[in-house]
C-alpha atoms as a PDB file:
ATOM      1  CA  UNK A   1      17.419 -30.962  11.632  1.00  0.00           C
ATOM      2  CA  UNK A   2      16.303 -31.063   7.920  1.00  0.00           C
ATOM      3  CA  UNK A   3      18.672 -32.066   5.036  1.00  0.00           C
ATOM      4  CA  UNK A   4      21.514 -29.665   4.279  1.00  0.00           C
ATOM      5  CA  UNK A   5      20.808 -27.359   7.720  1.00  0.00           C
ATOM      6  CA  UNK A   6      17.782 -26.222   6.743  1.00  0.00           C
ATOM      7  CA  UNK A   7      15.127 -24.714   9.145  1.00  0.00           C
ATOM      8  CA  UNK A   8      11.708 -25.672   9.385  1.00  0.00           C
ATOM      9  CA  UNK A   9       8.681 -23.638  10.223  1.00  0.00           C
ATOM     10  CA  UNK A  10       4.811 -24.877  10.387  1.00  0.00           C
ATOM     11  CA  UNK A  11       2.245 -22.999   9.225  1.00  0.00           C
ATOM     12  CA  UNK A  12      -1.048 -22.236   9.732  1.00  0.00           C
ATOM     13  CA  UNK A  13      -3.523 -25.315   9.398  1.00  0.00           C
ATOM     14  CA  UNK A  14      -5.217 -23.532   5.951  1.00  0.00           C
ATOM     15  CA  UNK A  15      -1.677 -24.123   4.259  1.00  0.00           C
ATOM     16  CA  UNK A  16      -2.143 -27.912   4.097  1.00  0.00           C
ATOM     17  CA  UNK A  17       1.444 -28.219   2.406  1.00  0.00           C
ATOM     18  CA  UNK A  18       3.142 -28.364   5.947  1.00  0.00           C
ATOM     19  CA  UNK A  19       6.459 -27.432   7.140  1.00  0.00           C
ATOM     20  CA  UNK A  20       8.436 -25.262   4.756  1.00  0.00           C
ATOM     21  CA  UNK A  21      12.228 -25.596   4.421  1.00  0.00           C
ATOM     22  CA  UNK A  22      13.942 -22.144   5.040  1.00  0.00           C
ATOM     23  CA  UNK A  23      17.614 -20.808   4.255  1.00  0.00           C
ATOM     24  CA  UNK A  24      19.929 -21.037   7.431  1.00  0.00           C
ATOM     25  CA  UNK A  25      20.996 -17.403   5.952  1.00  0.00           C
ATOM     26  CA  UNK A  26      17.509 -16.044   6.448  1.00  0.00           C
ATOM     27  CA  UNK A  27      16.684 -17.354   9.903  1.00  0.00           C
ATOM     28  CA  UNK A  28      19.971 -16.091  10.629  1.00  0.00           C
ATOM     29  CA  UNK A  29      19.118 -12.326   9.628  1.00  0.00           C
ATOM     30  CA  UNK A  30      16.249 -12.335  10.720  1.00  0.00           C
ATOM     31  CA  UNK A  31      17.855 -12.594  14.591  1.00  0.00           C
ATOM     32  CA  UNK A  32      19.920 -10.136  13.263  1.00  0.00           C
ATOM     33  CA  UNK A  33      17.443  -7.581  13.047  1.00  0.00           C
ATOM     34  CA  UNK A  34      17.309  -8.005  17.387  1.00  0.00           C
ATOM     35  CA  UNK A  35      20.449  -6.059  17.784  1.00  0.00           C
ATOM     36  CA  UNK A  36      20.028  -2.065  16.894  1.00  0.00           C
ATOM     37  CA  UNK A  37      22.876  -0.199  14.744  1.00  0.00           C
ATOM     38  CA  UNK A  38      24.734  -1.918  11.992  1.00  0.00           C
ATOM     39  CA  UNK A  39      24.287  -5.128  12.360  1.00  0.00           C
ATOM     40  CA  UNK A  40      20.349  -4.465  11.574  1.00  0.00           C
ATOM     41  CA  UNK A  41      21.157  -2.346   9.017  1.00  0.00           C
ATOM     42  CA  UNK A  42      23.154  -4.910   7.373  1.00  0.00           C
ATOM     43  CA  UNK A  43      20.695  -7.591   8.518  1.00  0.00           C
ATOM     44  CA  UNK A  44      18.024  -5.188   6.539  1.00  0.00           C
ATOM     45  CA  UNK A  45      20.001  -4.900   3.311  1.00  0.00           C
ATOM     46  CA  UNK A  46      20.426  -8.676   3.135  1.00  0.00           C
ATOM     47  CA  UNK A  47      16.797  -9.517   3.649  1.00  0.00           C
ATOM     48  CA  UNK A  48      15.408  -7.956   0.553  1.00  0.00           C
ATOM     49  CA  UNK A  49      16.341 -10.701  -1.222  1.00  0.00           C
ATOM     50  CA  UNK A  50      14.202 -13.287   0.311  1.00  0.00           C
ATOM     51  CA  UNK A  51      11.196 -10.078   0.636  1.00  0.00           C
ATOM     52  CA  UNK A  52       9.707 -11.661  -2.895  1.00  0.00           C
ATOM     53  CA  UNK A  53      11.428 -15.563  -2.672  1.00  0.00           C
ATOM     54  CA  UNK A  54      10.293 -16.925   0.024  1.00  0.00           C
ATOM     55  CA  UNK A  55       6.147 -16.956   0.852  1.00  0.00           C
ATOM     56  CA  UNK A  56       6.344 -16.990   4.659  1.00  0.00           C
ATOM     57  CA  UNK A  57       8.731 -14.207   4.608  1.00  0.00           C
ATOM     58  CA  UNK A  58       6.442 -12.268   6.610  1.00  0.00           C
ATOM     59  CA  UNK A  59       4.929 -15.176   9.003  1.00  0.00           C
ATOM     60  CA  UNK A  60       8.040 -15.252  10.011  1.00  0.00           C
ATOM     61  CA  UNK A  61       8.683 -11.886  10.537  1.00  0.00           C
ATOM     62  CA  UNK A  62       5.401 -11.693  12.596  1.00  0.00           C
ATOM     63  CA  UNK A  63       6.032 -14.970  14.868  1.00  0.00           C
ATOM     64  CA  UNK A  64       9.624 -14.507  15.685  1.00  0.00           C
ATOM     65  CA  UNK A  65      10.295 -12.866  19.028  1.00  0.00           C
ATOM     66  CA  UNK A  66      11.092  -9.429  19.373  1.00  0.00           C
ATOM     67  CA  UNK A  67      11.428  -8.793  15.506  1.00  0.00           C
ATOM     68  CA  UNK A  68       8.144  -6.309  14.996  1.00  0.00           C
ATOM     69  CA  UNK A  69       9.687  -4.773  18.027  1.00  0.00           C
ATOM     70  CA  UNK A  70      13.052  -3.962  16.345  1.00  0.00           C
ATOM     71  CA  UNK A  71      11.300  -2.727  12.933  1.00  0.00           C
ATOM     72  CA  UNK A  72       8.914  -0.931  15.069  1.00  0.00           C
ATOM     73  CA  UNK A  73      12.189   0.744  17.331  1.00  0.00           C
ATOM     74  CA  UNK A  74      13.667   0.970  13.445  1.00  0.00           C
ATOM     75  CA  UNK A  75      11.141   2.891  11.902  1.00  0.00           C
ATOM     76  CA  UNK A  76      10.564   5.546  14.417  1.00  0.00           C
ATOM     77  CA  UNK A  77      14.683   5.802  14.607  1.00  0.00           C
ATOM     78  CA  UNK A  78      14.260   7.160  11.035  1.00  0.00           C
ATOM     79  CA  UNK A  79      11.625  10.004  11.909  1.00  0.00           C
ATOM     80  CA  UNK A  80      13.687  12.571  11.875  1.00  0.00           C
ATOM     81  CA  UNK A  81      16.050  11.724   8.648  1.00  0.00           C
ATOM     82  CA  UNK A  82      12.612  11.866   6.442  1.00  0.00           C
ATOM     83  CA  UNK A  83      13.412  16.142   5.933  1.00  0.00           C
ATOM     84  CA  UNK A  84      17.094  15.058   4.609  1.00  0.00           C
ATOM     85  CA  UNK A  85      17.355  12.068   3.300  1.00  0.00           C
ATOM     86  CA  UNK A  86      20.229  11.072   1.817  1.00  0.00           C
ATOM     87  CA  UNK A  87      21.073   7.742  -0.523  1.00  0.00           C
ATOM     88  CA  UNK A  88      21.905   6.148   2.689  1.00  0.00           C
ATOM     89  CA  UNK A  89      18.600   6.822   4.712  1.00  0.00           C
ATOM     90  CA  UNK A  90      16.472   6.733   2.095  1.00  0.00           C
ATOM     91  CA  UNK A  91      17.613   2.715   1.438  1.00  0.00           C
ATOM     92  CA  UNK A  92      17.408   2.096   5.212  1.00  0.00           C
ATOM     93  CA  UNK A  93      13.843   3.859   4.802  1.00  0.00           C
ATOM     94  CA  UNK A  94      12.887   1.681   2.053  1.00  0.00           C
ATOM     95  CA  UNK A  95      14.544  -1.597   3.216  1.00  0.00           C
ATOM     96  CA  UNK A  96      12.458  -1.273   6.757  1.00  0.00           C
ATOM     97  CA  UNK A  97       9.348  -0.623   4.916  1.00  0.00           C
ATOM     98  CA  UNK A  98       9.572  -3.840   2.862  1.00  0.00           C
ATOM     99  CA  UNK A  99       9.754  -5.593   6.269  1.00  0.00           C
ATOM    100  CA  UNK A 100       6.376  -4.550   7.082  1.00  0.00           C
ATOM    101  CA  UNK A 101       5.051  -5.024   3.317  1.00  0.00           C
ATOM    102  CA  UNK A 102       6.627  -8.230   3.727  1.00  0.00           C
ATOM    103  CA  UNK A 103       3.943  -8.840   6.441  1.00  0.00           C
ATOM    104  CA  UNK A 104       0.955  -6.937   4.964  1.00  0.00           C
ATOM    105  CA  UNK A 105       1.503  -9.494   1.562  1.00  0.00           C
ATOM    106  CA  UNK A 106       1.098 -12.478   3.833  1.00  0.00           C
ATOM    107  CA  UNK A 107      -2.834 -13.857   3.985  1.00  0.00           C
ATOM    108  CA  UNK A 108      -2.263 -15.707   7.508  1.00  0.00           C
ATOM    109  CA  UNK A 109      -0.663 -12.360   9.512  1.00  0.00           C
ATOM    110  CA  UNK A 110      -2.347  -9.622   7.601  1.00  0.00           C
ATOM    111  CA  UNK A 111      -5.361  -9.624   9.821  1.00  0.00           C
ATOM    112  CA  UNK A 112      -3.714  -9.722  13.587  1.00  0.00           C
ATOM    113  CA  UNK A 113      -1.549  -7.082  11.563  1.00  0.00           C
ATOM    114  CA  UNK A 114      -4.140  -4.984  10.492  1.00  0.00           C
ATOM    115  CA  UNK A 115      -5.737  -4.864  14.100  1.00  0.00           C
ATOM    116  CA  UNK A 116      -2.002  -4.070  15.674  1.00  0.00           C
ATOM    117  CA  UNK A 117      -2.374  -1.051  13.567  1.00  0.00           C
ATOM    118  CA  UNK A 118       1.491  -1.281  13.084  1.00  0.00           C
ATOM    119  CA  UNK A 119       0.475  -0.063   9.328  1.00  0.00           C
ATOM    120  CA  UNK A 120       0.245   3.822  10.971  1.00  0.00           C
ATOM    121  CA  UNK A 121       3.845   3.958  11.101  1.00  0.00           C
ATOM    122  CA  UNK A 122       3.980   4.317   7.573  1.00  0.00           C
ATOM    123  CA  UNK A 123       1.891   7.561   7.594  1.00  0.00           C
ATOM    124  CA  UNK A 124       4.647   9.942   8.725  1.00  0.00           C
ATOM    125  CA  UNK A 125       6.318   8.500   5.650  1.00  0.00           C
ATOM    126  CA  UNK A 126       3.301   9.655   3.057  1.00  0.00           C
ATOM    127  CA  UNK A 127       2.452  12.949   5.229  1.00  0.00           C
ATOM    128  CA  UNK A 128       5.609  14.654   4.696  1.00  0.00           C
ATOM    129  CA  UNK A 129       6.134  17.152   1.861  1.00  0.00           C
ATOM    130  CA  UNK A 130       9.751  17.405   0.206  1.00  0.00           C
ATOM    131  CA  UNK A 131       9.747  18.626  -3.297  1.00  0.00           C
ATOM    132  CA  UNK A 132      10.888  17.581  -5.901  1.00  0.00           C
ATOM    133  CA  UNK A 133      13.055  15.095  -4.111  1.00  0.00           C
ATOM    134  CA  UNK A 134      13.393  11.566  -5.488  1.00  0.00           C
ATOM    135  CA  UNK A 135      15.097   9.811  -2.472  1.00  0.00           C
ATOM    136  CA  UNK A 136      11.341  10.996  -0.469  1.00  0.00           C
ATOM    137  CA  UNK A 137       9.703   9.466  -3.576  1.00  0.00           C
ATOM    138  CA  UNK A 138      11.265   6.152  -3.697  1.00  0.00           C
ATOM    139  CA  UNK A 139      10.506   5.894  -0.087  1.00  0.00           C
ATOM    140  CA  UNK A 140       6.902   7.420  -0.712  1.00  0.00           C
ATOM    141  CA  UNK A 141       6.344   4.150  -2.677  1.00  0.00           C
ATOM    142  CA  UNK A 142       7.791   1.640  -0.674  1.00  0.00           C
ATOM    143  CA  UNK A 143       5.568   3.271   2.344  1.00  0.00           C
ATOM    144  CA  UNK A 144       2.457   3.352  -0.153  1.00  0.00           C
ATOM    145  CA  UNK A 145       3.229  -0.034  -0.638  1.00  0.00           C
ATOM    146  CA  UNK A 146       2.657  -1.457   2.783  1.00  0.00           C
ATOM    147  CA  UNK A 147      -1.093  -0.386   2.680  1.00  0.00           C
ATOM    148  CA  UNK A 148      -1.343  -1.944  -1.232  1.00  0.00           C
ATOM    149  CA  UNK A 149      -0.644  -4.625   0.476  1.00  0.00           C
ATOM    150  CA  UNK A 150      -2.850  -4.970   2.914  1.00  0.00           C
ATOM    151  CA  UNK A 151      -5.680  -3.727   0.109  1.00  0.00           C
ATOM    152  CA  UNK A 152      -4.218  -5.762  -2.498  1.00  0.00           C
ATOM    153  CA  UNK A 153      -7.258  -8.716  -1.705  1.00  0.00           C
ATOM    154  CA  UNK A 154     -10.420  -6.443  -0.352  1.00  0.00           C
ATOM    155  CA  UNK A 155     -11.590  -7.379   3.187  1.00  0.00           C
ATOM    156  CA  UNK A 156     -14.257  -5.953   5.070  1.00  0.00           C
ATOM    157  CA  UNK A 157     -12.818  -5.652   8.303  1.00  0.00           C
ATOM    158  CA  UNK A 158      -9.030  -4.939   6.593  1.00  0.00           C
ATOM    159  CA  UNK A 159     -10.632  -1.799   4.911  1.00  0.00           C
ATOM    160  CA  UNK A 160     -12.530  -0.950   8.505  1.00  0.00           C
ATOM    161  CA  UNK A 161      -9.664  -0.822   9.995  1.00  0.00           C
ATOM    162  CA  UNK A 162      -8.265   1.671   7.624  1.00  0.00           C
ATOM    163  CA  UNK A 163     -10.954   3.983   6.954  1.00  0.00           C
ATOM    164  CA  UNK A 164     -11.018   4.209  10.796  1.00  0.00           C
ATOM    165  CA  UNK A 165      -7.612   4.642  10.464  1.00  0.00           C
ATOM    166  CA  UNK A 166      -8.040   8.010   7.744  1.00  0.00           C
ATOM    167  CA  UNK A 167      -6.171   6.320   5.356  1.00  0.00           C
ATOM    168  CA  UNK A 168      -8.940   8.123   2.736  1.00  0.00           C
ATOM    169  CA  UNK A 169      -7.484  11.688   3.627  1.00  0.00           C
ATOM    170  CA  UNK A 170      -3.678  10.448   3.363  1.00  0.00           C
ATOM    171  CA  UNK A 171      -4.407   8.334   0.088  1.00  0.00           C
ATOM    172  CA  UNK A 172      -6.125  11.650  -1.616  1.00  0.00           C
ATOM    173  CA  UNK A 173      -3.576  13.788  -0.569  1.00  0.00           C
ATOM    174  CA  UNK A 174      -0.624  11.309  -2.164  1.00  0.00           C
ATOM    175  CA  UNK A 175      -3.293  11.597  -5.177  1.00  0.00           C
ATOM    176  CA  UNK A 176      -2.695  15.276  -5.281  1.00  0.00           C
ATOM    177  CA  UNK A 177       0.319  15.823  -5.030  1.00  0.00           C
ATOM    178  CA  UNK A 178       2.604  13.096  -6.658  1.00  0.00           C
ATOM    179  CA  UNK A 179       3.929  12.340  -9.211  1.00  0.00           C
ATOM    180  CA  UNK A 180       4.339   8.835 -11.326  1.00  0.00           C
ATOM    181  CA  UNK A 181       4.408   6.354  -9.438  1.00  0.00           C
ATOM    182  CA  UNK A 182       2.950   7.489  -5.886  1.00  0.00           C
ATOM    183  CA  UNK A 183       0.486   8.674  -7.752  1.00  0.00           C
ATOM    184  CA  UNK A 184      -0.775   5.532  -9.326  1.00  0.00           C
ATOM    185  CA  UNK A 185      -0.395   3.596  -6.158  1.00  0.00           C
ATOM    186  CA  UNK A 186      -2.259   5.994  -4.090  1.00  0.00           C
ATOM    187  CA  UNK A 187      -5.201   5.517  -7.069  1.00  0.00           C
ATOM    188  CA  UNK A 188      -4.823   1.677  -7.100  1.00  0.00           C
ATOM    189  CA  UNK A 189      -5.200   1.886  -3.021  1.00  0.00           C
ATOM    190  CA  UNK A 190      -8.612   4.336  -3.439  1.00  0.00           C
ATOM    191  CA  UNK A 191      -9.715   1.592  -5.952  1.00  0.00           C
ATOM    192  CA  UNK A 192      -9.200  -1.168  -3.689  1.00  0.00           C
ATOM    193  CA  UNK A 193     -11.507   1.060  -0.938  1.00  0.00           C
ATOM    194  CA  UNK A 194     -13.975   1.370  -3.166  1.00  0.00           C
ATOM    195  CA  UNK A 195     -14.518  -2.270  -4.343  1.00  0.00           C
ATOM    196  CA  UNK A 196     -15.822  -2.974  -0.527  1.00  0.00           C
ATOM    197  CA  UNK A 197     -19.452  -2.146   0.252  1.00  0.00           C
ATOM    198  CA  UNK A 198     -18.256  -0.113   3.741  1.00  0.00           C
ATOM    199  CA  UNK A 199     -15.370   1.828   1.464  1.00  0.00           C
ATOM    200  CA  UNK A 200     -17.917   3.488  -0.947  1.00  0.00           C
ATOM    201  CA  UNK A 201     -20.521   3.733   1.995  1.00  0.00           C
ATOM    202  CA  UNK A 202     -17.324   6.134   3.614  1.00  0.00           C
ATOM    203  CA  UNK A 203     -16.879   7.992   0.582  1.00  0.00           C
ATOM    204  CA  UNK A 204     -20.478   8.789  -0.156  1.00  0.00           C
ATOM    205  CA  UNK A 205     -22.014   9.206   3.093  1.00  0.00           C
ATOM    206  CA  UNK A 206     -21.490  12.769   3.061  1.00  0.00           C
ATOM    207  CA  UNK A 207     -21.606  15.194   0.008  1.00  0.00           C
ATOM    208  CA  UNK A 208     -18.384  16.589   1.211  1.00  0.00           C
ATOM    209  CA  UNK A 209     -16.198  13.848   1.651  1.00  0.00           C
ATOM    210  CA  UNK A 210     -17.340  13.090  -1.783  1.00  0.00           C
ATOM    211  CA  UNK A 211     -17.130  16.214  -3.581  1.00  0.00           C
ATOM    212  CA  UNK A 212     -13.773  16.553  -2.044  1.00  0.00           C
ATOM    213  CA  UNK A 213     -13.028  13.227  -3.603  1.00  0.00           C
ATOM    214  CA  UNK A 214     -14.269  13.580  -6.800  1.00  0.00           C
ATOM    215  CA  UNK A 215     -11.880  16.991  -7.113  1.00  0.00           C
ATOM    216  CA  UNK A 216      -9.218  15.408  -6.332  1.00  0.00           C
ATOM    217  CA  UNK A 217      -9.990  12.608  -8.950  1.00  0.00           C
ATOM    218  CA  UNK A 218     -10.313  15.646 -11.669  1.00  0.00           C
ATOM    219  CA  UNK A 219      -7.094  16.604 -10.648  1.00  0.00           C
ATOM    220  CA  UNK A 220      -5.159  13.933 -10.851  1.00  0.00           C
ATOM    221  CA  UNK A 221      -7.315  13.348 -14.711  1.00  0.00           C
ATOM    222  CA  UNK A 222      -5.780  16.253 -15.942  1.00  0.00           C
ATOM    223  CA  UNK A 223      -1.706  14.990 -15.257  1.00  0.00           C
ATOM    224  CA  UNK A 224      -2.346  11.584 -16.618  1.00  0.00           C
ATOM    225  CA  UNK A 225       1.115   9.879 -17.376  1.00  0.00           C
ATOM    226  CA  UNK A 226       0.726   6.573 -18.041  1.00  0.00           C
ATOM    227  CA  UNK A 227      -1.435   3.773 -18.595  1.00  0.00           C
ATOM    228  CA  UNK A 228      -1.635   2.492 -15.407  1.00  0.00           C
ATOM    229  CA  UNK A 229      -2.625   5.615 -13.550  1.00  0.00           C
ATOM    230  CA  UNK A 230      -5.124   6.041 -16.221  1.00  0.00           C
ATOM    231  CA  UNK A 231      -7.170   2.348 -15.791  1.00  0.00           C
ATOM    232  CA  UNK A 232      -6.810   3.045 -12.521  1.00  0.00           C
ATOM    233  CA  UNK A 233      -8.430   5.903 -12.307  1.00  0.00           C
ATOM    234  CA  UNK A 234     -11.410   4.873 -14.561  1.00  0.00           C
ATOM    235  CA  UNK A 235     -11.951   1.667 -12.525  1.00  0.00           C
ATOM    236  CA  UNK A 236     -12.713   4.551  -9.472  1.00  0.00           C
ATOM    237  CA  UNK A 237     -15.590   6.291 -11.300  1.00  0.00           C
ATOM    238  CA  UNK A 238     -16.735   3.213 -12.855  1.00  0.00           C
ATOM    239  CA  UNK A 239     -17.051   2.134  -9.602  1.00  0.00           C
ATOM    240  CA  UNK A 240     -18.522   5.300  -8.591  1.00  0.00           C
ATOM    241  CA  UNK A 241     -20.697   5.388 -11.729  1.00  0.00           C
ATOM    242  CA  UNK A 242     -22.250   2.090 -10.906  1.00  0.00           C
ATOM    243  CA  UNK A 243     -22.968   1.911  -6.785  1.00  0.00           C
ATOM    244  CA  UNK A 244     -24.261   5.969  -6.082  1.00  0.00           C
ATOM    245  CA  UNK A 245     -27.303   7.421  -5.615  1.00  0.00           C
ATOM    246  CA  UNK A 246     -29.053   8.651  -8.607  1.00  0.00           C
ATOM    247  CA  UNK A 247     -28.448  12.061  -6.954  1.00  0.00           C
ATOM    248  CA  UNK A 248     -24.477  10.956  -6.117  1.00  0.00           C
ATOM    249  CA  UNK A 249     -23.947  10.077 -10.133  1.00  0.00           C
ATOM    250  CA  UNK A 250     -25.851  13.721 -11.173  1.00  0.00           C
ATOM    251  CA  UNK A 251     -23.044  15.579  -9.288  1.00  0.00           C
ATOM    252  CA  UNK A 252     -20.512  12.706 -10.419  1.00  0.00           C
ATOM    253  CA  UNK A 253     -21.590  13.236 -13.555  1.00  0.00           C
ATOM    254  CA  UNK A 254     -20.836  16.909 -13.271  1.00  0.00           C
ATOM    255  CA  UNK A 255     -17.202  16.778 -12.326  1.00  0.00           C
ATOM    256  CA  UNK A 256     -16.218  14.261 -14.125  1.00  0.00           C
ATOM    257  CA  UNK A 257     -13.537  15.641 -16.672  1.00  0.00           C
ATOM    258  CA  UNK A 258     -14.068  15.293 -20.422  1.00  0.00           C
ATOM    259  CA  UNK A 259     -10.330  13.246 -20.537  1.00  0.00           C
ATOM    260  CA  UNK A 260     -12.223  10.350 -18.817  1.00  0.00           C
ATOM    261  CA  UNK A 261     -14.992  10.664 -21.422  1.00  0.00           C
ATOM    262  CA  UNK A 262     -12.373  10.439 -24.124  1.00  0.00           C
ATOM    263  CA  UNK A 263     -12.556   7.436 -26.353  1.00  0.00           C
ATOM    264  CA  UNK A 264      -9.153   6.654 -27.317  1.00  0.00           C
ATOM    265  CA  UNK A 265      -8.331   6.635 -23.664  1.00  0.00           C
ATOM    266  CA  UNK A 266     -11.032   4.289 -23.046  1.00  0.00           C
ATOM    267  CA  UNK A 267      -9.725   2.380 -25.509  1.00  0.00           C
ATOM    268  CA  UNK A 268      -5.786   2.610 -24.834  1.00  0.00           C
ATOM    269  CA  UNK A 269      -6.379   1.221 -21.588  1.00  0.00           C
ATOM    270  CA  UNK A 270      -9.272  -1.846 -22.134  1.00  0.00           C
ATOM    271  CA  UNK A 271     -11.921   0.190 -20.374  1.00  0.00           C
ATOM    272  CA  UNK A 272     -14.362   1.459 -23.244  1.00  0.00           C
ATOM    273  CA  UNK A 273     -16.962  -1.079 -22.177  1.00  0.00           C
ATOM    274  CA  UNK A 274     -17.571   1.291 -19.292  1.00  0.00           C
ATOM    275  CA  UNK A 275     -18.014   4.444 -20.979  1.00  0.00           C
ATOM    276  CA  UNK A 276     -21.984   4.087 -20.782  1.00  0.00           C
ATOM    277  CA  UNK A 277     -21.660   4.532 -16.759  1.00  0.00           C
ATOM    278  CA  UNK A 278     -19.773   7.704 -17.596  1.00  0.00           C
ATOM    279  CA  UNK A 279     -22.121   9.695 -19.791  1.00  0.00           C
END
């Protein structure tokens, strides 16, 4: 037993800094997420603190017992609240889905995650449509942020997985119709798929697909509302600009809206240095 009570767990032999010290209180919750009904809920609310504290939050999450079990029973418990959420749900939403981003963040789980495809449970949380309802779009995010997670360092066989997966569809359709910060997230995720040789091979291997995404991408140009959605967007058509076909660019070329043309948005957001790709 370690100094003070403290629990030890190894790690994986790339971490060459050894055992880590962890909190009795979060070894303790996280057994607490094995028994259903309040006591996970509680166990769930408590957690969050250590979600962003603690680096093997979610190696431990993935190698304890039963625990991807209970957020897996968890999450599909919550199906039906997604049409009415209230304060209550929503946080138990939200609070189960940073378990699993938890897991997606860490480097040494995120690929035996990836191939679980656990990551689909989020997709009932970014299919469904309820207006105008910010409970659904705190969720939204916290869902959207499982798969930024797993995108957040581009891998081959981590973006594979997800195209496979039709994340694309889902991601352009959170594109379309959110607002804020959905919206930004579902551009930063696009991004991501696009900065991997397979991703923009997916997008551009048929003129559909692409046309469809490069509507979308107008779209979502002509609602900008901050900063962030706007360099993220740019960083898709450069992307775009610089890896298509010569025939791909001519119809990117086309659609493109004048916004993303514009030079004080170029400059606002750091990007005029890739206004030449967009001409």
């Amino acid at each position: 037993m370690p100094p003070h009570g403290g629990h030890m767990v190894a790690q994986q032999q790339q971490q060459p800094s050894g055992p880590v010290r962890l909190p009795d209180e979060l070894v303790m919750l996280v057994g607490e997420l094995l028994h259903p009904g309040e006591r996970r809920v509680h166990a769930l609310e408590k957690l969050i603190r250590y979600h962003n504290s603690v680096d093997v939050f979610g190696f431990l999450l993935w190698h304890t017992p039963g625990v991807m079990a209970a957020l897996v029973q968890e999450i599909t418990f919550l199906y039906p609240m997604l049409d009415s959420l209230t304060k209550e749900s929503s946080g138990r939403c939200c609070n189960t889905l940073a378990m699993l981003q938890g897991v997606a963040s860490n480097a040494d789980v995120r690929i035996p995650f990836v191939r679980s495809q656990i990551f689909m449970l989020v997709y009932p949380f970014l299919a469904i449509k309820v207006p105008n309802n910010t409970y659904m779009d705190n969720v939204r995010v916290t869902a959207l942020g499982v798969i930024g997670a797993l995108v957040r360092m581009p891998d081959p066989e981590v973006i594979e997985v997800l195209l496979q997966c039709e994340i694309f569809p889902l991601c352009l359709s959170n594109m379309d119709s959110s607002v804020a910060m959905p919206a930004a997230l579902s551009t930063l995720i696009l991004l991501r798929l696009l900065s991997v040789p397979n991703g923009m091979h997916y997008v551009t291997q048929s003129y559909e697909r692409f046309y469809f995404m490069l509507s979308v991408l107008a779209r979502v140009a002509q609602r900008i509302d901050s900063q962030r959605l706007a360099r993220y967007l740019i960083g898709c058509y450069a992307k775009l600009a610089a890896s298509v076909s010569p025939q791909a660019r001519l119809t990117l070329r086309q659609l493109i809206p004048p916004i993303m043309r514009d030079d004080s948005l170029l400059a606002f957001v750091g990007q005029d240095d890739v206004r030449a790709m967009l001409l």
